[in-house]
C-alpha atoms as a PDB file:
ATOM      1  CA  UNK A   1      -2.156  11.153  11.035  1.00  0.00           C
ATOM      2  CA  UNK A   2       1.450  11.830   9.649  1.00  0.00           C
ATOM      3  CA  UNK A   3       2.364  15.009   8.919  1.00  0.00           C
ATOM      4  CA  UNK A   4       4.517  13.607   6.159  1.00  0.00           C
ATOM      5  CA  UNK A   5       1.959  12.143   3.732  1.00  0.00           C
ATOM      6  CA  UNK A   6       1.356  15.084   1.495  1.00  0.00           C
ATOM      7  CA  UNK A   7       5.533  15.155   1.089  1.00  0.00           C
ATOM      8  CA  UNK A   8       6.830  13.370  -1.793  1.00  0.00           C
ATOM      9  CA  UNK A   9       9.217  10.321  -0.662  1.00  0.00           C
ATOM     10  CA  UNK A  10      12.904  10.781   0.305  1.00  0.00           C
ATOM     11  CA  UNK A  11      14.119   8.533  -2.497  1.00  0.00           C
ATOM     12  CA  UNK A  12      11.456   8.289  -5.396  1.00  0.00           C
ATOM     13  CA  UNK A  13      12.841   5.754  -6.742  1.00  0.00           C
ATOM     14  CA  UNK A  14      12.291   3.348  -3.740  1.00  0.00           C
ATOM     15  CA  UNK A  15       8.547   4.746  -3.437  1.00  0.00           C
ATOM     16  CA  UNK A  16       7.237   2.124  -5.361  1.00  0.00           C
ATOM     17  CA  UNK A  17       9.764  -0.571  -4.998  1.00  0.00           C
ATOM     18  CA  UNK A  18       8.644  -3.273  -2.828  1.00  0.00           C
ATOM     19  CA  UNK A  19       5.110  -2.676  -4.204  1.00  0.00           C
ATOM     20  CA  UNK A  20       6.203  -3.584  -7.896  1.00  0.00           C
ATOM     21  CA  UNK A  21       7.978  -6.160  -6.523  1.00  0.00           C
ATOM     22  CA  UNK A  22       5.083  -7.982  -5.282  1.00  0.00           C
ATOM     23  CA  UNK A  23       2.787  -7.162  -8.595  1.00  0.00           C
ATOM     24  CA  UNK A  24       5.372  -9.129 -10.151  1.00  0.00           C
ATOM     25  CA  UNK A  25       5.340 -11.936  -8.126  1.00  0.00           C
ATOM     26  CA  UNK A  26       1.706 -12.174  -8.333  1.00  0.00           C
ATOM     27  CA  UNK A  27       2.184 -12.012 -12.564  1.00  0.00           C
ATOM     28  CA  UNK A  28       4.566 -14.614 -12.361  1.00  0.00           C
ATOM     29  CA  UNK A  29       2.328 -16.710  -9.722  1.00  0.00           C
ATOM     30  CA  UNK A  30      -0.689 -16.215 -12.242  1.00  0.00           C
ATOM     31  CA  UNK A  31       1.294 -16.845 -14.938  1.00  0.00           C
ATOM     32  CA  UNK A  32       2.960 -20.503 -13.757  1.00  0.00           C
ATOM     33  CA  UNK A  33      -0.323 -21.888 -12.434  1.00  0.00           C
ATOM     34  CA  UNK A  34      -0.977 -23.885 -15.050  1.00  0.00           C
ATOM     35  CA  UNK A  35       2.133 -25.491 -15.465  1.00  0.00           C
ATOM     36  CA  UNK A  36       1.748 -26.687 -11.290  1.00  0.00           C
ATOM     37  CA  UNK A  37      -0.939 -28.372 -12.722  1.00  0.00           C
ATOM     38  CA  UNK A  38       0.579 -30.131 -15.705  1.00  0.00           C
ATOM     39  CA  UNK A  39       3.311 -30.910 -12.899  1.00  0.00           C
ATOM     40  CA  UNK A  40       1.154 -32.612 -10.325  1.00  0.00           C
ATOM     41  CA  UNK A  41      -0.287 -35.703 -10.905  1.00  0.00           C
ATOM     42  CA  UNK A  42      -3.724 -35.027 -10.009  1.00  0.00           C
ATOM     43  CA  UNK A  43      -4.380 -31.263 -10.248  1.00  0.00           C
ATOM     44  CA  UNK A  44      -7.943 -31.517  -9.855  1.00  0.00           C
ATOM     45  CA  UNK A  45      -7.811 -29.263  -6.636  1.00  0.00           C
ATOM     46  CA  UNK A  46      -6.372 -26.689  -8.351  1.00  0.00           C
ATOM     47  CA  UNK A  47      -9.303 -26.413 -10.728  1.00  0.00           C
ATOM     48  CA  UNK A  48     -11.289 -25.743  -7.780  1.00  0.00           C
ATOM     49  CA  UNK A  49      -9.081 -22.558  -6.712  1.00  0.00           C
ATOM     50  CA  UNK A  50      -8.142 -21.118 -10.175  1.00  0.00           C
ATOM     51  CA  UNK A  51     -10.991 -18.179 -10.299  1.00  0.00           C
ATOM     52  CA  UNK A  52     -10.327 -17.048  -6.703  1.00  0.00           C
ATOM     53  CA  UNK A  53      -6.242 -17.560  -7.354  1.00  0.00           C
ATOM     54  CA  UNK A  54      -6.545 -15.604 -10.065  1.00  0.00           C
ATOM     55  CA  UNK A  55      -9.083 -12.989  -8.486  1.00  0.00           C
ATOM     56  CA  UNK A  56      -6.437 -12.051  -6.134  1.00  0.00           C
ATOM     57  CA  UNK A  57      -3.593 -12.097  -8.207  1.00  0.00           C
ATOM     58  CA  UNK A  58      -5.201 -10.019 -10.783  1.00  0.00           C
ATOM     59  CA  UNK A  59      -6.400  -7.490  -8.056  1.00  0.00           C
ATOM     60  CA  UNK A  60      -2.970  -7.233  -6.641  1.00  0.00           C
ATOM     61  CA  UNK A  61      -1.400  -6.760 -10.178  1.00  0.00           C
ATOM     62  CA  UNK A  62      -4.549  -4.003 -11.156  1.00  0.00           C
ATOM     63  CA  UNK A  63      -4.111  -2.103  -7.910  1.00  0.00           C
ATOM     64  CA  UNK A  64      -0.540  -1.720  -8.736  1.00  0.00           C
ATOM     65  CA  UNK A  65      -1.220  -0.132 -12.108  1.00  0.00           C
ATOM     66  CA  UNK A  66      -4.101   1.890 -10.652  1.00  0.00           C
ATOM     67  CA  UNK A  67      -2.717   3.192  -7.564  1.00  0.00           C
ATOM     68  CA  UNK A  68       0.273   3.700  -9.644  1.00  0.00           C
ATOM     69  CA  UNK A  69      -1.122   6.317 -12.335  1.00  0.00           C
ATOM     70  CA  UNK A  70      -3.572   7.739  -9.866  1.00  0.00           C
ATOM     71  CA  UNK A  71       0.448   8.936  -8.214  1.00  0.00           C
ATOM     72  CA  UNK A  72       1.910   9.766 -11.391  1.00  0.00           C
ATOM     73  CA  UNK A  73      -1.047  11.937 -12.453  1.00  0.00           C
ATOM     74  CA  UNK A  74      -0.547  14.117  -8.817  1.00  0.00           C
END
């Protein structure tokens, strides 16, 4: 184990940086699915992965804000 994972980050600002990034890439992946399908012609695949699509992204996006407070709240 690292002896370092009680310590609080050099730069708290960074902490958390890449990890937001990717929450919001998940928001803005869940959020322009349906418009991929108005764009393709026939989108009928994409009915077929919409709950596990937006499973994932939705899990990404709620362990953010989870894993998030549970740090503030140390």
């Amino acid at each position: 184990m690292n002896d370092q994972t009680n310590e609080q980050h050099p730069n708290p600002v960074m902490r958390w940086k890449n990890r937001r990034r990717m929450a919001w890439c998940a928001t803005i992946g869940g959020l322009s699915f349906p418009l991929i399908g108005l764009a393709v012609d026939d989108a009928s695949f994409l009915g077929q992965i919409a709950p596990s699509f937006y499973f994932f992204t939705g899990a990404i996006v709620g362990a953010y804000i989870g894993f998030a407070t549970i740090d503030k709240g140390k």
